[in-house]
Protein backbone atom coordinates (compact mmCIF):
# COMPACT_ATOMS: atom_id res chain seq x y z
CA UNK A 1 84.68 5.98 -110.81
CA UNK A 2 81.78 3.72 -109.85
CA UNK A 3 77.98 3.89 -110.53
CA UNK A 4 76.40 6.66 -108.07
CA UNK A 5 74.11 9.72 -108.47
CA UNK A 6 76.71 12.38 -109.71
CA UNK A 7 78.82 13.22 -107.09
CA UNK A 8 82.17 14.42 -107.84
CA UNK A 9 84.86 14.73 -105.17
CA UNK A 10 88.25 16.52 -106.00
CA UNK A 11 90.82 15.53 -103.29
CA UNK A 12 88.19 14.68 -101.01
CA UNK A 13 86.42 17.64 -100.96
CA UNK A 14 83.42 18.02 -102.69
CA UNK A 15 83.27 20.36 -106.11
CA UNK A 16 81.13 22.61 -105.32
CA UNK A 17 83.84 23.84 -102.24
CA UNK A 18 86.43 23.37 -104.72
CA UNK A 19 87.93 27.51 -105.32
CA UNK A 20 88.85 29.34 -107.08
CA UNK A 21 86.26 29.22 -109.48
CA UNK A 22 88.29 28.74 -112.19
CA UNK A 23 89.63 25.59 -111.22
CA UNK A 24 85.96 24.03 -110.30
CA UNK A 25 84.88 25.05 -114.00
CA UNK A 26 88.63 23.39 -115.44
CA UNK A 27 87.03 20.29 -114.00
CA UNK A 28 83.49 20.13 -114.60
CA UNK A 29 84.55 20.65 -118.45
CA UNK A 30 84.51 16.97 -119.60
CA UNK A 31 81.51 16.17 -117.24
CA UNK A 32 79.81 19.19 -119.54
CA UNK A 33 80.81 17.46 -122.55
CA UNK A 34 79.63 13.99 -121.38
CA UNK A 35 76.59 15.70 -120.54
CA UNK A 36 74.02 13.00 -119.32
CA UNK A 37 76.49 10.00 -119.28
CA UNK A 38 78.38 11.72 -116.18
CA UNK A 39 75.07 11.74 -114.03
CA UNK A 40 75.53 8.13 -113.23
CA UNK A 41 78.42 7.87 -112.07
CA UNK A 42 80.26 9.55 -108.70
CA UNK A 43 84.14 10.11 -109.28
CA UNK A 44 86.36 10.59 -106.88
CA UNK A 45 89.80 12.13 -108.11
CA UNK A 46 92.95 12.48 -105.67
CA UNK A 47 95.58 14.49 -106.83
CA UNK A 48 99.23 15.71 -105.24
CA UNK A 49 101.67 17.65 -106.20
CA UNK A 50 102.48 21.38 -108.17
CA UNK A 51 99.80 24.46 -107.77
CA UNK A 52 96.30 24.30 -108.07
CA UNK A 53 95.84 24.85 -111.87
CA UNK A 54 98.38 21.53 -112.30
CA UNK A 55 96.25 19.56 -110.32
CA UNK A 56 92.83 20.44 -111.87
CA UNK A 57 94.57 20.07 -115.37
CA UNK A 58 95.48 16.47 -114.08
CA UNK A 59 92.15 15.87 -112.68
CA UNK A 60 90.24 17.33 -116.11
CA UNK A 61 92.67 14.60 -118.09
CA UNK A 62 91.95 11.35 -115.20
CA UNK A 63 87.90 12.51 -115.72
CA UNK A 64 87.92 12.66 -118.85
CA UNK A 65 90.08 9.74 -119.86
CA UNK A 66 87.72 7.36 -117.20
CA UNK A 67 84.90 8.42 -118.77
CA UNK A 68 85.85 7.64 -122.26
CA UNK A 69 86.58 3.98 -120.90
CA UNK A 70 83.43 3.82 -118.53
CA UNK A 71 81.06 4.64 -121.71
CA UNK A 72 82.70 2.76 -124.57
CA UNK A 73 81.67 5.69 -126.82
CA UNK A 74 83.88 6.53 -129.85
CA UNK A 75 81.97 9.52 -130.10
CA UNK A 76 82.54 10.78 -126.64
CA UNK A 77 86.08 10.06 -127.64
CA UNK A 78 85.59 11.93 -130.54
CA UNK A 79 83.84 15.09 -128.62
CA UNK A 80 86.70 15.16 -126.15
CA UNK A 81 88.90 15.30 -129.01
CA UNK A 82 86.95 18.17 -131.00
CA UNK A 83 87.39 20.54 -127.60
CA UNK A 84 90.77 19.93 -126.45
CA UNK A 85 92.93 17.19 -127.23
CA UNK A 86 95.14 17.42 -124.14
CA UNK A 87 91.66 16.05 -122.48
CA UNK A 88 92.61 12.49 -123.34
CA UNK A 89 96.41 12.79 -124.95
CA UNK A 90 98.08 14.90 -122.07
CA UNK A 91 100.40 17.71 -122.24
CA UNK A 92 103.79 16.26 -123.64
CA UNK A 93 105.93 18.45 -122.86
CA UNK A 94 108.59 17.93 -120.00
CA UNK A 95 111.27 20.21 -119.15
CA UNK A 96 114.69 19.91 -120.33
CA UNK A 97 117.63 17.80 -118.68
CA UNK A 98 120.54 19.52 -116.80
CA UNK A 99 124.06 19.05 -119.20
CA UNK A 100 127.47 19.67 -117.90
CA UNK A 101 129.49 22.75 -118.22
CA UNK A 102 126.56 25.31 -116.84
CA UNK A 103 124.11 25.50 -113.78
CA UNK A 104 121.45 24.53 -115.29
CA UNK A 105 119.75 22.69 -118.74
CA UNK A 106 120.99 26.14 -121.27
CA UNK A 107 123.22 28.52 -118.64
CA UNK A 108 126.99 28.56 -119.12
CA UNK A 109 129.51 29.28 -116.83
CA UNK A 110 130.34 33.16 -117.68
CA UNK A 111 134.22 34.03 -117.94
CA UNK A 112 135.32 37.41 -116.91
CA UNK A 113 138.68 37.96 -118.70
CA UNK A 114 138.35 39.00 -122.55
């Protein structure tokens, strides 16, 4: 993030080639919220790694957590929070660790004699 005119680039593409839709309007939803504090900055967000909707998720949170700390605003903070707290918290859940005895984390072995 640095001070600009407003342009937002998503992988180095700008947004507005950014598809499906869906994705473009996952992103632009903390710049909505910002509202006129997001029009002077450009932000440029790289991302790699899962599908599409994982990376605009991670995108939405990087926005929305660099503009909280560009501003200094507790309410901004406090807007963010209002809509979706994953905006500047995350998503804490992780998936579950393999354990012995089965392929994977739950799965047992099966036996076929009984």
């Amino acid at each position: 993030m640095k001070p600009g005119k407003g342009r937002i680039y998503f992988n180095d593409h700008s947004l507005d080639y950014v598809s499906p839709e869906v994705v473009r309007m996952k992103i632009q939803e903390p710049l909505i919220i910002a509202g006129e504090r997001a029009k002077g900055v450009d932000i440029r967000v790289s991302v790699n790694g899962g599908g599409f909707m994982g990376q605009a998720e991670a995108a939405r949170i990087a926005i929305a957590r660099s503009l909280a700390s560009w501003t200094k605003s507790s309410e901004l903070r406090k807007n963010f929070i209002a809509f979706d707290r994953v905006m500047l918290a995350g998503d804490q859940r992780v998936t579950e660790p393999k354990k012995f005895g089965g392929p994977s984390a739950r799965r047992r072995k099966q036996k076929s004699y009984r």
